[in-house]
Protein backbone atom coordinates (compact mmCIF):
# COMPACT_ATOMS: atom_id res chain seq x y z
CA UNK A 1 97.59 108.14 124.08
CA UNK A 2 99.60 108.39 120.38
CA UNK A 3 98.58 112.10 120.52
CA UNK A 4 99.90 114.31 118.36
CA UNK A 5 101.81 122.50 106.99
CA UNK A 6 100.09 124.39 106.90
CA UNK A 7 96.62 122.62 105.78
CA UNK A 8 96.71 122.88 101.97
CA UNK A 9 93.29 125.20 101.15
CA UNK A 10 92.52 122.42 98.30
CA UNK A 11 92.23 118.90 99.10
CA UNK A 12 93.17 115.80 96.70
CA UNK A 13 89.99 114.01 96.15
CA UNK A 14 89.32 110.22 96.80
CA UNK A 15 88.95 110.56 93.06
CA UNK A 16 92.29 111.63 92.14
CA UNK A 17 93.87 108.91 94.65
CA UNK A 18 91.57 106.42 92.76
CA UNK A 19 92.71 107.72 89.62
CA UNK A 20 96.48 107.31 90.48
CA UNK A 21 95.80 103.55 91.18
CA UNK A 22 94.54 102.96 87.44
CA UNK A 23 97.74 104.96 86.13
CA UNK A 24 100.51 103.22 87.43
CA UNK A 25 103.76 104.21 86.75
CA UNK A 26 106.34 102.01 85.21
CA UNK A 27 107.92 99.40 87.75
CA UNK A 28 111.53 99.14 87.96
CA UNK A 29 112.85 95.30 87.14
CA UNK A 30 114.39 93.54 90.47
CA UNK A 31 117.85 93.87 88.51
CA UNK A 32 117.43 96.72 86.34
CA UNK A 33 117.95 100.77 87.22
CA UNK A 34 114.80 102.52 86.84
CA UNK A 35 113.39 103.84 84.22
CA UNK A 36 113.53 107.71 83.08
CA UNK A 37 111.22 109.60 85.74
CA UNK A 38 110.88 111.14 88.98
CA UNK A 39 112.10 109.99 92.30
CA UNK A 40 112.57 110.07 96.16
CA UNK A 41 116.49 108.89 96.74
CA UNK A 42 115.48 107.46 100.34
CA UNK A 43 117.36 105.38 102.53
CA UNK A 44 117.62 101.62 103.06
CA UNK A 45 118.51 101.94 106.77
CA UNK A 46 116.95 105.38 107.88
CA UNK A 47 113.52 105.20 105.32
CA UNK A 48 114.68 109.50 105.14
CA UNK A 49 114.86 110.94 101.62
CA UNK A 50 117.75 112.84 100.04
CA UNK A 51 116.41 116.69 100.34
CA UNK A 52 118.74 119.70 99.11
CA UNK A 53 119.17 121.95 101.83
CA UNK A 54 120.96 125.45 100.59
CA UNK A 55 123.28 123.19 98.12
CA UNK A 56 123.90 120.40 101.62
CA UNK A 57 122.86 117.22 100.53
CA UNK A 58 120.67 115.90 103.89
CA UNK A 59 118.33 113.04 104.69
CA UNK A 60 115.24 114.29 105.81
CA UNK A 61 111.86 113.43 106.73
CA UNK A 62 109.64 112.52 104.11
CA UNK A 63 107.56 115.45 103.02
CA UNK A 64 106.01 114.76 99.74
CA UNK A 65 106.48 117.55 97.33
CA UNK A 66 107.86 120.01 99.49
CA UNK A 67 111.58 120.47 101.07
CA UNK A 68 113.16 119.47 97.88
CA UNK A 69 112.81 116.32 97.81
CA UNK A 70 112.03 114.69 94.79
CA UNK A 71 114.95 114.18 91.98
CA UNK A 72 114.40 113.59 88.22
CA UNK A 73 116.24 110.66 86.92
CA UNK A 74 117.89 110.07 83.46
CA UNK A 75 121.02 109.33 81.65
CA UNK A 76 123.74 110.53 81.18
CA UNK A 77 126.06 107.92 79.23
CA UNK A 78 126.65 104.87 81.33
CA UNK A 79 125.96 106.82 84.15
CA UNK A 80 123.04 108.92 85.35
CA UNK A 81 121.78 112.27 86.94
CA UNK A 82 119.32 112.96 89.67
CA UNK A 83 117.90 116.44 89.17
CA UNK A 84 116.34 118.72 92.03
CA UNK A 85 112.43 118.87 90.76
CA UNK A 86 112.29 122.15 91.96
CA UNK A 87 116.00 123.77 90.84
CA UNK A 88 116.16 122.76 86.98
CA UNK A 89 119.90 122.56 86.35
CA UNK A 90 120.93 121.43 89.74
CA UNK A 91 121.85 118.35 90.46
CA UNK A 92 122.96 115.74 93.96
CA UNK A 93 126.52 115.60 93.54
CA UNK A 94 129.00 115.70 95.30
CA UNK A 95 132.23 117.97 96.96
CA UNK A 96 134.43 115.30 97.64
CA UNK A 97 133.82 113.37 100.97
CA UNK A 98 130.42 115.56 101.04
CA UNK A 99 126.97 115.54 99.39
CA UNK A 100 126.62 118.17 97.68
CA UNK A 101 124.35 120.20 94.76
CA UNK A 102 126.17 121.27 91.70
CA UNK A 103 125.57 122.23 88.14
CA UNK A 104 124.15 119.18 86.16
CA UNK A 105 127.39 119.74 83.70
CA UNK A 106 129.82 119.27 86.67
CA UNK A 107 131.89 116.10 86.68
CA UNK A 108 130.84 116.17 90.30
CA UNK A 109 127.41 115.79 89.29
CA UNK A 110 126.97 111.56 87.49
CA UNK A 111 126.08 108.65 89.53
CA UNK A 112 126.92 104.65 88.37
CA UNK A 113 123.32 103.09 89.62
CA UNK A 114 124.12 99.69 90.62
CA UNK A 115 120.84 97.07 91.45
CA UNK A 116 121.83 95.91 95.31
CA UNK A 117 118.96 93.28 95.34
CA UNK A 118 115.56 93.99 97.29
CA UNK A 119 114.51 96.91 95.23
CA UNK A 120 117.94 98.56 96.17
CA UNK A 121 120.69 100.15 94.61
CA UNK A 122 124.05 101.80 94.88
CA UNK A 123 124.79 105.59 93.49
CA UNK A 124 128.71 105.35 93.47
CA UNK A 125 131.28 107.98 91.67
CA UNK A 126 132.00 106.62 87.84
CA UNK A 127 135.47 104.70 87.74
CA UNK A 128 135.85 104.36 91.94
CA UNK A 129 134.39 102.74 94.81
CA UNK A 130 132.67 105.43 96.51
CA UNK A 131 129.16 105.98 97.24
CA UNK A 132 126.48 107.82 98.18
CA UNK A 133 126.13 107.28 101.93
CA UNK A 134 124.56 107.95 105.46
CA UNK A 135 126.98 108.64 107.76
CA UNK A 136 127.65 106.49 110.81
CA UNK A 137 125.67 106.83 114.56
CA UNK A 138 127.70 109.04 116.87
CA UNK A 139 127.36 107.21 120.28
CA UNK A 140 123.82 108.00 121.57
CA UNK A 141 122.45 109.80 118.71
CA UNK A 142 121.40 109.11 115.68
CA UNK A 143 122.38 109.63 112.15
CA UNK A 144 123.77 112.63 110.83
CA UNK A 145 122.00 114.49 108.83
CA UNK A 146 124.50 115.41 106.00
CA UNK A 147 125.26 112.75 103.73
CA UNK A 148 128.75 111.54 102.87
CA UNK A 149 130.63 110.29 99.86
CA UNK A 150 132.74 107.37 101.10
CA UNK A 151 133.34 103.34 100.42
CA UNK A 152 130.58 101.97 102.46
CA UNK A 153 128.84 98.45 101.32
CA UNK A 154 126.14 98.20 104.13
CA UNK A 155 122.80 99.46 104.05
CA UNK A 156 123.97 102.73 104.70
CA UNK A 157 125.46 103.26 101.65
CA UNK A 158 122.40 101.59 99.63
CA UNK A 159 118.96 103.28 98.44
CA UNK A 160 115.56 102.99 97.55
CA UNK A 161 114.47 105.03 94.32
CA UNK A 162 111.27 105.26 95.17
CA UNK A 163 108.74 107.00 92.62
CA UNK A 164 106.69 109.83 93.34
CA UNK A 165 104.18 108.44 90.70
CA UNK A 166 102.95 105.31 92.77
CA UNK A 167 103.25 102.15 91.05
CA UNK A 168 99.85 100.32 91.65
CA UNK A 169 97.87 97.23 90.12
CA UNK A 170 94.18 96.74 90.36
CA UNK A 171 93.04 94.86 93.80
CA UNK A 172 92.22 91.55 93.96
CA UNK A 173 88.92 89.93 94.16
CA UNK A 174 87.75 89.91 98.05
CA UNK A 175 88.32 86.47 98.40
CA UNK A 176 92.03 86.80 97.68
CA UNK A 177 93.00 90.17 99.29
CA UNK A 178 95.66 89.82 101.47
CA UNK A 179 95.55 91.51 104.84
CA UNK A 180 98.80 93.79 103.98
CA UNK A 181 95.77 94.85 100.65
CA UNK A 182 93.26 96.33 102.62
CA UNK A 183 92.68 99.45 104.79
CA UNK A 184 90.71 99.78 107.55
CA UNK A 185 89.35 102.71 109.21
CA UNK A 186 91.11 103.26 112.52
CA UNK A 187 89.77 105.34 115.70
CA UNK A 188 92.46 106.63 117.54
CA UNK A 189 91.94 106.29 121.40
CA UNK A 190 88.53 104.67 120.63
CA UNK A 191 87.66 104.56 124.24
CA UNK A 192 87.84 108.31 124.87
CA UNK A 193 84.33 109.20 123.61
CA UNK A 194 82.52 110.06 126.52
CA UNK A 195 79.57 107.72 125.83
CA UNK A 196 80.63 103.98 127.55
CA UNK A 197 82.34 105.99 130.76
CA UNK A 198 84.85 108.51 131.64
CA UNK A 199 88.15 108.35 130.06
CA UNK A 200 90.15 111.46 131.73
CA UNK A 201 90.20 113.92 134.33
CA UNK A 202 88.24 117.14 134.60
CA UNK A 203 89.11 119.49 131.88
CA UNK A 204 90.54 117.27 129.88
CA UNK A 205 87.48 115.36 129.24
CA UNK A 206 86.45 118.24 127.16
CA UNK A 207 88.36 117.44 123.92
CA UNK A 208 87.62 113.40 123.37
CA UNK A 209 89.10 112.02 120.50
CA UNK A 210 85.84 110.08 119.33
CA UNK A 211 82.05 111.65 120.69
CA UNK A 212 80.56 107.63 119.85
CA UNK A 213 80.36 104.31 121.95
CA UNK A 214 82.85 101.23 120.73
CA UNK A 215 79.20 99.79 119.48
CA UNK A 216 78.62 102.50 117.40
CA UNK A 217 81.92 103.09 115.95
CA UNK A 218 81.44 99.15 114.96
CA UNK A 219 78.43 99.93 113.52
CA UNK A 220 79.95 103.03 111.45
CA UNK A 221 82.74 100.68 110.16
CA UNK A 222 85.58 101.18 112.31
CA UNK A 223 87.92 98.23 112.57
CA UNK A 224 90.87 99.37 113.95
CA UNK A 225 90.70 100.70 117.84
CA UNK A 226 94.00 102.34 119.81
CA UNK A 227 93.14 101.65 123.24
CA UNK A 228 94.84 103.09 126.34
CA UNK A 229 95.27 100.61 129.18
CA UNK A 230 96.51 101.38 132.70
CA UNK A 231 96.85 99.01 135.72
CA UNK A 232 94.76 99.83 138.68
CA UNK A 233 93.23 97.42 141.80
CA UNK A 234 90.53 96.50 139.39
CA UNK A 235 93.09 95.28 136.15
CA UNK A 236 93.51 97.20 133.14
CA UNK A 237 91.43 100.11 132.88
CA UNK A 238 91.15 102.40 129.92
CA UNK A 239 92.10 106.39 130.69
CA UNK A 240 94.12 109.10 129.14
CA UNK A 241 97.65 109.41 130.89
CA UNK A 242 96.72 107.97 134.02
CA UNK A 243 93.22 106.94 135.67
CA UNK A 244 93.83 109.45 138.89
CA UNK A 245 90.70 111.57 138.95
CA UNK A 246 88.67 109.58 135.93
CA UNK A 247 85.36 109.23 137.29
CA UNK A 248 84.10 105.72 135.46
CA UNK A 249 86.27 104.57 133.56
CA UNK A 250 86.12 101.60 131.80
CA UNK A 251 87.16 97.84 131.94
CA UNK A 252 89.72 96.64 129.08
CA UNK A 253 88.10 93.58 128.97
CA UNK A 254 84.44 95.25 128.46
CA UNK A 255 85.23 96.74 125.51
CA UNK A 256 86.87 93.82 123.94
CA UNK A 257 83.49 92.07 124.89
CA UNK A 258 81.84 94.50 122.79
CA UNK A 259 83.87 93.67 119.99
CA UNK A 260 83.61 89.59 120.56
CA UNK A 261 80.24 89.96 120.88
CA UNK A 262 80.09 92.10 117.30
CA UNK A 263 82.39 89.25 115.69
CA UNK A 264 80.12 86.80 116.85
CA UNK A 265 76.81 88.37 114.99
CA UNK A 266 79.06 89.39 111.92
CA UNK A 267 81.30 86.61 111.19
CA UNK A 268 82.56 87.90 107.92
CA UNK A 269 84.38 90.88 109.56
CA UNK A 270 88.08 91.39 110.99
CA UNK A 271 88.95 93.79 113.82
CA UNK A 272 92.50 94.74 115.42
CA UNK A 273 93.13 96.55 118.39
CA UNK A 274 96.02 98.66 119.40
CA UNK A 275 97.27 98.52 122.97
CA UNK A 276 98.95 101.48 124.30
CA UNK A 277 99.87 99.70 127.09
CA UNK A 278 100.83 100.11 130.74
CA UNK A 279 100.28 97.12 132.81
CA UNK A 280 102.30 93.91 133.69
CA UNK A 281 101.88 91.27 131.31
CA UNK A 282 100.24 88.91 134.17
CA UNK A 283 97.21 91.45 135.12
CA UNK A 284 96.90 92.09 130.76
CA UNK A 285 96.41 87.90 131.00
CA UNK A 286 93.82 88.14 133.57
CA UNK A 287 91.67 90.30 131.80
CA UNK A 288 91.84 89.24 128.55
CA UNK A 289 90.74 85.68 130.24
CA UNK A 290 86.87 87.84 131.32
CA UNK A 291 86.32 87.93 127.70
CA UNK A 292 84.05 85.52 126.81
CA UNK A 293 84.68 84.24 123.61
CA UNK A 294 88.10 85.69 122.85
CA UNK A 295 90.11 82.63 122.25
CA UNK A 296 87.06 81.68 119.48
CA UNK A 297 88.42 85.00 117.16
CA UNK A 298 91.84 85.16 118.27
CA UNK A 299 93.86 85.39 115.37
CA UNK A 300 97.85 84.25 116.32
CA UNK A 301 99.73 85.18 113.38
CA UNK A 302 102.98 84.11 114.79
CA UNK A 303 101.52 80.55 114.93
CA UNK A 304 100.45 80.43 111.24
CA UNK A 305 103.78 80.75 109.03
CA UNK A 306 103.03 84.56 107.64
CA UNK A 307 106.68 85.95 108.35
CA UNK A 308 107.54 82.98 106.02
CA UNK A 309 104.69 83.14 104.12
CA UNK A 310 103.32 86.93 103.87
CA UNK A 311 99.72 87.82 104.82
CA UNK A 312 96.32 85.63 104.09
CA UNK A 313 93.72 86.38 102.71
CA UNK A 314 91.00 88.20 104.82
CA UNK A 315 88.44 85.96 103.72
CA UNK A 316 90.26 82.91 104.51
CA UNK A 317 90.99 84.28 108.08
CA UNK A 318 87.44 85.21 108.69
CA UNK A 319 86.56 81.27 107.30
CA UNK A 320 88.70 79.65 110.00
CA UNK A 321 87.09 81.64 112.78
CA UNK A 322 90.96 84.46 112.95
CA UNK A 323 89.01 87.71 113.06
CA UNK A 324 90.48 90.20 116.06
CA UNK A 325 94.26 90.35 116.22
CA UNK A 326 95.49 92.38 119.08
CA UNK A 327 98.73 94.04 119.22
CA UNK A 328 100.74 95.40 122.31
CA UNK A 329 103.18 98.77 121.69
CA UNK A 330 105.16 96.87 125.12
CA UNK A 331 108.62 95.62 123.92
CA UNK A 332 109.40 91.25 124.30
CA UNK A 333 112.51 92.76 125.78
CA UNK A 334 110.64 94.24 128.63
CA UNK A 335 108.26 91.11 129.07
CA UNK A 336 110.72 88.76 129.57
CA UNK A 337 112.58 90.31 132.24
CA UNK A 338 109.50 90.33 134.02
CA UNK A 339 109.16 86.56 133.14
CA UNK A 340 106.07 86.58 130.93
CA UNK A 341 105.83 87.25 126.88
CA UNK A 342 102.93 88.70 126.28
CA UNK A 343 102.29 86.52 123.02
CA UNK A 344 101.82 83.55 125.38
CA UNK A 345 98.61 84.46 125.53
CA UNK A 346 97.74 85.90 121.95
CA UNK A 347 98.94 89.48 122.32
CA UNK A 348 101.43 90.15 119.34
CA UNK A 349 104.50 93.18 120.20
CA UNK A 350 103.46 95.47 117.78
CA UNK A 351 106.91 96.57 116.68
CA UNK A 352 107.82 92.92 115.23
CA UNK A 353 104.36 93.02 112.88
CA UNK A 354 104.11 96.64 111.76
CA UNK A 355 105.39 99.71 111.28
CA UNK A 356 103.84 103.24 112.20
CA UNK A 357 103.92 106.43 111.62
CA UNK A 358 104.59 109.37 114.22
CA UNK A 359 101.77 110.22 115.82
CA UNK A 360 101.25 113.80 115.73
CA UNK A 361 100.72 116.40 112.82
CA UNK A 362 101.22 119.10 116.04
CA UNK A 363 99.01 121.41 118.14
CA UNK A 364 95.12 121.29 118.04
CA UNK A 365 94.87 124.28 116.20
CA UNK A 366 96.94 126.44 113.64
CA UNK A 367 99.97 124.54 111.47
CA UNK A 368 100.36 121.09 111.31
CA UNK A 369 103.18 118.70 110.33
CA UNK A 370 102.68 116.45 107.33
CA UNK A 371 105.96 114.95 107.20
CA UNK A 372 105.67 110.93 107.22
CA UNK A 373 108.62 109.08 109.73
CA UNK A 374 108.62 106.59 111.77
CA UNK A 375 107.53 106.27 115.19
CA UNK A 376 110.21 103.52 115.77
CA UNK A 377 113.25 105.14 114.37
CA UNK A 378 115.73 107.20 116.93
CA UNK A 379 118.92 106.17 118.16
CA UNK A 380 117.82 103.67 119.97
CA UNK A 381 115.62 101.99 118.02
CA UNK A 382 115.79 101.42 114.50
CA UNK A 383 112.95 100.42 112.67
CA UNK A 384 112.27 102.61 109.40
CA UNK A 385 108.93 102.80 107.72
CA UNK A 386 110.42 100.94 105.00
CA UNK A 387 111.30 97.80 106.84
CA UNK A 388 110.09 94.58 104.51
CA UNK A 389 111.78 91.04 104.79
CA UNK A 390 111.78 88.26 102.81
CA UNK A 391 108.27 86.74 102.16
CA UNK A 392 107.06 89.48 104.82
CA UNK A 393 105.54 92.77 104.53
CA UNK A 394 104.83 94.48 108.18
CA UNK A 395 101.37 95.85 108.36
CA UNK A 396 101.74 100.00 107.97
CA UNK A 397 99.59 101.94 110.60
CA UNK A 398 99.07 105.57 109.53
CA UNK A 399 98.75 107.91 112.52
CA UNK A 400 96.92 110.96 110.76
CA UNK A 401 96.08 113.46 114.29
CA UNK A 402 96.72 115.78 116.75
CA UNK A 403 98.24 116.02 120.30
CA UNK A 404 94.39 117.41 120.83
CA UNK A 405 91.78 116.55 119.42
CA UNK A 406 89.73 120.23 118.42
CA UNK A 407 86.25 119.15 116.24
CA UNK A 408 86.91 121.61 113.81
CA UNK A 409 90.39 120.76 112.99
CA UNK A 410 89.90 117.34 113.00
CA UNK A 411 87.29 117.74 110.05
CA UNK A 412 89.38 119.70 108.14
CA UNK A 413 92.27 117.20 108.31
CA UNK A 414 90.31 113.91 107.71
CA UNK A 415 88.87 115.64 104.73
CA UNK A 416 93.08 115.88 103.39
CA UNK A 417 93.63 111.94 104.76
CA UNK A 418 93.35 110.93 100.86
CA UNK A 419 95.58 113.49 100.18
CA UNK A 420 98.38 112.45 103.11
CA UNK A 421 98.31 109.07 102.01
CA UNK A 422 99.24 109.47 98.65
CA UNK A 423 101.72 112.33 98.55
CA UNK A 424 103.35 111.73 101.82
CA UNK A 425 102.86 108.82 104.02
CA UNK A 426 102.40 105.93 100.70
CA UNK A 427 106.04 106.78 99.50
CA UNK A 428 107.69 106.84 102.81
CA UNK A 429 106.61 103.81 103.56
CA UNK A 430 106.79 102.14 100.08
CA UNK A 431 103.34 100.62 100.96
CA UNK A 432 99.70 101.38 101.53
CA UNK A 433 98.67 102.09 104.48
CA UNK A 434 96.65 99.03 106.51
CA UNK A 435 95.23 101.62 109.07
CA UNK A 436 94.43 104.74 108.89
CA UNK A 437 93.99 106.50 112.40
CA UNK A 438 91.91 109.37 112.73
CA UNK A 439 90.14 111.68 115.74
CA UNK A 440 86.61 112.34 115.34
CA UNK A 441 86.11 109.52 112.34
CA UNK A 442 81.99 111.08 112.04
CA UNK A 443 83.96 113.90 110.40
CA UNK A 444 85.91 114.70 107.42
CA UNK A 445 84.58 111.88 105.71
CA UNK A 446 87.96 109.62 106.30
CA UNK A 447 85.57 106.27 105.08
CA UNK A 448 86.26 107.81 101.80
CA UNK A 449 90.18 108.07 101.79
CA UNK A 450 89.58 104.10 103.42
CA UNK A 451 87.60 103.20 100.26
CA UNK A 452 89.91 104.98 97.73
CA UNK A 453 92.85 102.85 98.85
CA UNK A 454 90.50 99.76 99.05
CA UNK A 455 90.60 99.94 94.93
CA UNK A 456 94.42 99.00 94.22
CA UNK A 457 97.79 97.81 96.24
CA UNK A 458 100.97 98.81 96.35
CA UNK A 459 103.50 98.04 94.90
């Protein structure tokens, strides 16, 4: 289950998020420094922005306009300031080896911007080779917080400047939208609804993340499904935690019939499902192979050149018959000690195609968490929301729940999803998100957040 601020009393619109994508702000050239404006200074290697905490310099998790954050950018001779948004006259700086916040008149206080390809760049001290950097991994943990002032040249001394005005263009026509250009609507544990079987134990039963079938939610325009798989005598069973105590669950492979059998009658439509996934790779084979049909959609995009190539277009996927891509949150790591990749047999590892959000905004009820990180990133595992390679844009699932799903709450965040997406989770990722997962998607209105972001791309 990805289970998981105060909610803002005034939501953004779907208008004003449409509105942003018709008034983009000014790109920055590949080997330019950007323009006059304002910015998050976020890392190449974490995806964490620069944030002034009590005049310490840190990297923290991307939180839109609050924790101080954002930094306007100008000149300042042949070198530049960045200054705090929210403290006019303060300044990132530095205190020798140490990040720092000082007076925007301190010599302490100018960066040299240097382009370091990508969309990246260098803030180094005028006159010497030291720069603005993340400080190295301690054994077992991860990143410091502070930031440094030393002669790095990897990515941990290099930045994104990444505006807080989103630079947009119009989207394509449908026939040329990429996959990595469209949204979809995304129900998060799709199977725990209560309507096609049981899905948890007493009690917790009582709080299902969705209250309609996997036909329905088709039907309502859902096309993106996080399903929970177990192993039990009888295969791969959907349940919450663990199947102990579920009366009827149901079959992996009978939901992915459902959706087959929907791709069959609507062959101009494109589905992915999420696999939270805890069973061997040999009994996930076995019941993929009940699905009737499945190797007619199965779209393989590691047979099809797109980490060379980027993304196709939607409509020529759903023309050659590629319309339900399935993705596994298993590492290839763990599959082939066992002695079977999952991607054998169609299932892509998640972590190598996308990149995703945490997956909790907190506790049912009360204050939630807006801040926008990845679920990938800790010391073991390094994969920042930010991650692009050459030709290749990872697909960005936005996680946008609870660790419970209460009715109420639910509507009241899925009516803010436009919001979230544009002020938080858009920036930290430096790219729209492809999914956006939601509990209860019959409330809130979420479709409309889905459709604002359907009207432009980014970058």
């Amino acid at each position: 289950m990805r289970t998981p601020h105060a909610l803002l009393t005034t939501a953004v619109t779907t208008a004003a998020l449409a509105a942003a994508a018709v008034a983009p702000a000014p790109a920055a050239g590949a080997d330019a420094v950007p323009p006059p404006g304002t910015y998050y200074v976020q890392s190449a290697a974490t995806g964490l922005n620069a944030a002034d905490s009590a005049g310490t310099v840190e990297q923290h998790r991307p939180r839109g306009d609050e924790d101080h954050q954002q930094w306007n950018l100008r000149a300042d001779g042949a070198a530049h300031l960045l200054e705090s948004t929210d403290r006019p006259g303060s300044c990132l700086g530095r205190d020798g080896d140490r990040a720092r916040t000082v007076a925007c008149t301190s010599p302490d206080a100018p960066w040299r911007i240097s382009p370091a390809g990508a969309d990246r760049f260098t803030l180094a001290v005028p006159g010497t080779d030291r720069r603005l950097t993340v400080a190295p991994k301690a054994p077992g943990a991860g990143h410091p917080a502070p930031l440094a002032v030393g002669t790095g040249t990897d990515d941990l001394a290099t930045w994104y400047l990444t505006p807080v005005g989103p630079v947009t263009h119009p989207v394509p026509p449908q026939d040329r939208r990429t996959l990595d250009q469209v949204t979809f609507l995304t129900a998060h544990n799709a199977y725990a609804n209560g309507v096609d079987g049981g899905f948890a134990p007493p009690f917790v039963n009582l709080f299902p993340n969705q209250t309609r079938g996997i036909e329905r939610q088709l039907a309502d325009g859902v096309r993106g499904f996080m399903l929970d798989i177990h192993q039990t005598p009888d295969g791969a069973i959907l349940c919450h935690n663990s199947c102990t105590l579920v009366s009827r669950p149901v079959a992996l492979w009978v939901d992915l019939q459902r959706i087959v059998d929907f791709l069959r009658a609507h062959p101009d439509q494109f589905v992915t499902v999420f696999l939270e996934d805890y069973v061997d790779p040999g009994v996930l084979r076995a019941e993929l192979a009940r699905v009737r049909g499945l190797s007619d959609v199965l779209y393989r995009p590691d047979r099809t050149g797109v980490r060379e190539n980027g993304w196709p277009a939607v409509a020529d996927l759903t023309a050659a018959g590629h319309r339900l891509l399935i993705f596994t949150d298993r590492s290839r790591a763990a599959d082939r000690a066992a002695g079977l990749t999952r991607d054998t047999f169609g299932v892509m590892y998640q972590r190598e195609w996308t990149v995703e959000n945490h997956w909790s905004m907190g506790p049912g009820v009360g204050a939630s968490d807006w801040s926008c990180y990845s679920r990938w990133y800790d010391e073991d595992t390094g994969i920042p929301l930010t991650r692009t390679e050459p030709g290749f844009r990872p697909l960005f699932v936005m996680n946008h729940f609870r660790d419970t799903a209460i009715a109420s709450t639910a509507g009241t965040d899925n009516s803010k999803l436009a919001d979230r997406a544009r002020r938080f989770c858009q920036p930290a990722a430096r790219k729209k998100p492809n999914y956006l997962a939601v509990d209860r998607y019959d409330l809130g209105d979420p479709a409309s957040a889905v459709a604002a972001l359907n009207t432009y791309t980014y970058p």
